[in-house]
N, C-alpha and C. Protein backbone atom coordinates (compact mmCIF):
# COMPACT_ATOMS: atom_id res chain seq x y z
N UNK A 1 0.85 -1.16 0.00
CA UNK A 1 0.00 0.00 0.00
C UNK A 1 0.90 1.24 0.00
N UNK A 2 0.95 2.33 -0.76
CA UNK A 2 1.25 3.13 -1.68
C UNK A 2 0.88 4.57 -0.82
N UNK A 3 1.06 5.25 0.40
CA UNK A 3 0.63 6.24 0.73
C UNK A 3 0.81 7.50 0.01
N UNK A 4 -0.43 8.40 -0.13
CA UNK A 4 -0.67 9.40 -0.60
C UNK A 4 0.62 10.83 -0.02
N UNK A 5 1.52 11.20 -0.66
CA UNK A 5 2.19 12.09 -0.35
C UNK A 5 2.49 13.10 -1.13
N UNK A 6 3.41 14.39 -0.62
CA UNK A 6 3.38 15.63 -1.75
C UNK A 6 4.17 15.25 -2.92
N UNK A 7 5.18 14.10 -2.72
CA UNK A 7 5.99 13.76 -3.80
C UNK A 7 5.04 12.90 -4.51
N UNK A 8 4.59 12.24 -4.51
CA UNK A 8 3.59 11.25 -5.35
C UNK A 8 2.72 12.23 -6.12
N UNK A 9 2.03 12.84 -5.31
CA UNK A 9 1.15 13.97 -5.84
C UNK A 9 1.79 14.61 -7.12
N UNK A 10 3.22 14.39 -7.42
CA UNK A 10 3.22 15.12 -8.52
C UNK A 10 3.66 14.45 -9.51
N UNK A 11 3.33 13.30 -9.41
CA UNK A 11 3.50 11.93 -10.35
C UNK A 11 2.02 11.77 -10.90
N UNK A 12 0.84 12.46 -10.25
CA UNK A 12 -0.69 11.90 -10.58
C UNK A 12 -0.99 12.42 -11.72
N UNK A 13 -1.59 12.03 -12.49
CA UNK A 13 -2.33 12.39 -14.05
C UNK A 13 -3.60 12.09 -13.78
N UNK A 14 -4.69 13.24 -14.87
CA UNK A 14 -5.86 12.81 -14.89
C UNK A 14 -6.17 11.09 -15.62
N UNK A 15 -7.17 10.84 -14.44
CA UNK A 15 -7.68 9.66 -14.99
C UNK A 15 -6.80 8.39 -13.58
N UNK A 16 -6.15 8.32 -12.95
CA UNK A 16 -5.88 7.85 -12.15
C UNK A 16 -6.18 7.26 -10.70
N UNK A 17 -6.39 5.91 -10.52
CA UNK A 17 -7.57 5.40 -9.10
C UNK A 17 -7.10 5.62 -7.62
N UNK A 18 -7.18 5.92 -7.07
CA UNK A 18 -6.84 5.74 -5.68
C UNK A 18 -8.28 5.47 -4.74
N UNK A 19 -7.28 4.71 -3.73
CA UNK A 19 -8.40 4.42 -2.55
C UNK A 19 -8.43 4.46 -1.44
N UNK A 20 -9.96 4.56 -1.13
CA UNK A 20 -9.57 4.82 0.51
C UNK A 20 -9.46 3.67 1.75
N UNK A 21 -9.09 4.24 2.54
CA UNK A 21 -8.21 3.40 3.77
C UNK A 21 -9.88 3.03 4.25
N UNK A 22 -10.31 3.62 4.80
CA UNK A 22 -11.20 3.20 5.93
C UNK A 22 -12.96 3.00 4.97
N UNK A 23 -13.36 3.99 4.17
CA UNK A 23 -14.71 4.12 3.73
C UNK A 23 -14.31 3.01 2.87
N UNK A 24 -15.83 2.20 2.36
CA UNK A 24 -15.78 1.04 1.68
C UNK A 24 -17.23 1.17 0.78
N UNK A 25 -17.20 0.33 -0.02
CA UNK A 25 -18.27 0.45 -1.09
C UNK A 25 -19.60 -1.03 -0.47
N UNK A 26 -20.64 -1.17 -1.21
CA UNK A 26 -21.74 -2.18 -0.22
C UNK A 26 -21.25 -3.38 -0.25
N UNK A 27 -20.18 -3.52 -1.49
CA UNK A 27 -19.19 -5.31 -1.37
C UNK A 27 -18.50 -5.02 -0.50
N UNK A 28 -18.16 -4.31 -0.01
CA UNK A 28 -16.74 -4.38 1.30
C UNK A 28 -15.60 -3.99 0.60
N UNK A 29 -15.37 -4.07 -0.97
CA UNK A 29 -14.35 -3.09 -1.27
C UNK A 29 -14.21 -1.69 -1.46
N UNK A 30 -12.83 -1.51 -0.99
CA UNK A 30 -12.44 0.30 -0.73
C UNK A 30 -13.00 1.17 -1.82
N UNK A 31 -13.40 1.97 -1.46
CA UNK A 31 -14.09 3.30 -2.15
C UNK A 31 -12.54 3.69 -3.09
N UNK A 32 -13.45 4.16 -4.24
CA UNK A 32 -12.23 4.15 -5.21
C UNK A 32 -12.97 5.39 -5.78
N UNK A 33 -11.48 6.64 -5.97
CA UNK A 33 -11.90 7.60 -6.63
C UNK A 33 -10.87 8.09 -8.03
N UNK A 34 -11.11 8.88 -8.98
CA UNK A 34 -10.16 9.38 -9.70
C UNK A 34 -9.74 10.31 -9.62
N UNK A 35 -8.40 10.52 -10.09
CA UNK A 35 -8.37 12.09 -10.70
C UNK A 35 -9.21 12.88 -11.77
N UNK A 36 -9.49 13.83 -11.27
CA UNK A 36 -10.26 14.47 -12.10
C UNK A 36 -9.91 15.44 -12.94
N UNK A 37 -8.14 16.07 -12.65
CA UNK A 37 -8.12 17.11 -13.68
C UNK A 37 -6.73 16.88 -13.16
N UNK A 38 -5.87 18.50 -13.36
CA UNK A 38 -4.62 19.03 -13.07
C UNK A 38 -4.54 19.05 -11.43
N UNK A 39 -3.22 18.69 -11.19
CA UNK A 39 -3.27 18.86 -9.59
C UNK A 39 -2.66 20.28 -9.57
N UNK A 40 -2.73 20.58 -7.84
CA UNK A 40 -2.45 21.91 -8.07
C UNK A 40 -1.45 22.64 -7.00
N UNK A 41 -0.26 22.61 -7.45
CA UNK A 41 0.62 23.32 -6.14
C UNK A 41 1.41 24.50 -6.66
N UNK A 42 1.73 24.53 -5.14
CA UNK A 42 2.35 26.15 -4.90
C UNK A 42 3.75 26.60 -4.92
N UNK A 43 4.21 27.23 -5.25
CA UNK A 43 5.75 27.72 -5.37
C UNK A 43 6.08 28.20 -3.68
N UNK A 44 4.87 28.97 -3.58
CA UNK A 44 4.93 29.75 -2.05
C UNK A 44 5.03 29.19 -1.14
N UNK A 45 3.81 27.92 -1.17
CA UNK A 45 3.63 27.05 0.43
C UNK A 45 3.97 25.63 -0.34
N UNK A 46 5.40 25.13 0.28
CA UNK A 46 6.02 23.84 -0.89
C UNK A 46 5.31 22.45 -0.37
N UNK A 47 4.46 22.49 0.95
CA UNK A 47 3.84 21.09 1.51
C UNK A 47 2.00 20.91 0.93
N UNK A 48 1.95 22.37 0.58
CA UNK A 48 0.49 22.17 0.30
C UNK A 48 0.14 21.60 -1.24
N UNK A 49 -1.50 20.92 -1.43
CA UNK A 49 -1.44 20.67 -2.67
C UNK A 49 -2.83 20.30 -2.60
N UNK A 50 -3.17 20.46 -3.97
CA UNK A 50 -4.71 19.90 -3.97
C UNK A 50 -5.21 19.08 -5.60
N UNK A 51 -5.97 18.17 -4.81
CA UNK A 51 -5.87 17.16 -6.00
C UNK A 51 -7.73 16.71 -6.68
N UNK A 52 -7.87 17.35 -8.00
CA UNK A 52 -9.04 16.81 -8.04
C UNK A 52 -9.80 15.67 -7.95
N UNK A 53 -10.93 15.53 -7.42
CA UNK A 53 -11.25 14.09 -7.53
C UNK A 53 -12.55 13.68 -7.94
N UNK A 54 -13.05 12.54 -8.53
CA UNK A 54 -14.46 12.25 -8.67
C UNK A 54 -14.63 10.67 -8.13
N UNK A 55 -16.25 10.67 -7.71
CA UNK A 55 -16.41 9.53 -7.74
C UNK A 55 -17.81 9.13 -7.76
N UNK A 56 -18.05 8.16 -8.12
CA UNK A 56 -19.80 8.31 -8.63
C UNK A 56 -20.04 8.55 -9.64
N UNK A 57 -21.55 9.21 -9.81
CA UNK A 57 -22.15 10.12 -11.10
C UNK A 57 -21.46 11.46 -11.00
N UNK A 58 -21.67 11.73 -10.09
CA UNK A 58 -21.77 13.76 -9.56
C UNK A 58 -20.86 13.69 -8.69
N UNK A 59 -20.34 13.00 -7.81
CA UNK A 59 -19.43 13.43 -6.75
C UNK A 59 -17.95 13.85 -6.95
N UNK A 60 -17.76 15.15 -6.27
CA UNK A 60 -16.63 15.62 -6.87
C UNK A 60 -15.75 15.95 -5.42
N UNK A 61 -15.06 16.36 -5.24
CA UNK A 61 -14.08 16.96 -4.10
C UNK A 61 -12.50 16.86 -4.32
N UNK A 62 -11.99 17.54 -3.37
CA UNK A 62 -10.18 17.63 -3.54
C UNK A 62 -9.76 16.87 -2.46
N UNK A 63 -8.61 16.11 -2.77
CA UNK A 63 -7.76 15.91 -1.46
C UNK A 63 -6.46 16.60 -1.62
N UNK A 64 -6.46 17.12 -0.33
CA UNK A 64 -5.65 18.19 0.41
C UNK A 64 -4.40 17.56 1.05
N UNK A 65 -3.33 18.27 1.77
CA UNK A 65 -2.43 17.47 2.55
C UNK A 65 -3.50 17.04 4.20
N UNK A 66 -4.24 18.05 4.30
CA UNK A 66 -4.86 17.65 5.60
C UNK A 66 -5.66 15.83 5.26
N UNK A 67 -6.38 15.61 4.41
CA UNK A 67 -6.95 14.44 4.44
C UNK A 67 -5.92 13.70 3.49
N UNK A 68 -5.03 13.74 2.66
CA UNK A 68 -4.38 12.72 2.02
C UNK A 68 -3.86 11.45 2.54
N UNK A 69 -3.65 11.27 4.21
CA UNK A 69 -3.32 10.28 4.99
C UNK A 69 -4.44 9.18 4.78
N UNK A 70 -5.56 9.44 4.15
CA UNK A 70 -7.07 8.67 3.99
C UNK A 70 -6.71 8.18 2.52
N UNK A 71 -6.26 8.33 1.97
CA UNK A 71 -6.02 7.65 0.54
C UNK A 71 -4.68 6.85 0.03
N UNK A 72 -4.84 5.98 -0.88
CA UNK A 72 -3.62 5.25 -1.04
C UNK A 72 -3.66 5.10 -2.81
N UNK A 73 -2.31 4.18 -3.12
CA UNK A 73 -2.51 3.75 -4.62
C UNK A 73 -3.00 2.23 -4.17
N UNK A 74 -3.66 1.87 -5.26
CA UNK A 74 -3.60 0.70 -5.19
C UNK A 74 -2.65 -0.43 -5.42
N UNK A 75 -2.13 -1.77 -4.84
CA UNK A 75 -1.17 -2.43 -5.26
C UNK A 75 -1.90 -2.87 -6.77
N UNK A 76 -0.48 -3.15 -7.59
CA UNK A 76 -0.82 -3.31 -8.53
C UNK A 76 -0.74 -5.06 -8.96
N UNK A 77 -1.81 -5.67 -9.76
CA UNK A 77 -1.47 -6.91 -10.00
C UNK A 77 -0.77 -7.46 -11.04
């Protein structure tokens, strides 16, 4: 398992899965979201970053450095 960090973060491309640690889907497997666009960091503040995401039909949101500890890559098979 693959933790979500600022260096990884700038390896991500749209279209890319990650998942989460604890929330789960009604089979019991991990909630899985994508990238949704360009990630986005700062010259000014070098730890911060924000990363689009979708999941669902409509569900959209960012992960931040504050929640990125909640997401992972997936191992790959």
């Amino acid at each position: 398992m693959k933790k979500l960090c600022r260096e990884n973060v700038e390896e991500l491309r749209s279209g890319t899965i990650l998942h989460h640690i604890t929330a789960r889907n009604a089979d019991g497997t991990p909630l899985r979201g994508r990238v949704n666009g360009k990630v986005i960091l700062w010259k000014t503040r070098p730890l911060e970053f924000r990363v689009p995401m979708k999941y669902g039909l409509k569900t959209c949101f960012y992960v931040t450095e504050d929640n990125a500890k909640e997401w992972y890559f997936p191992e790959d098979k």
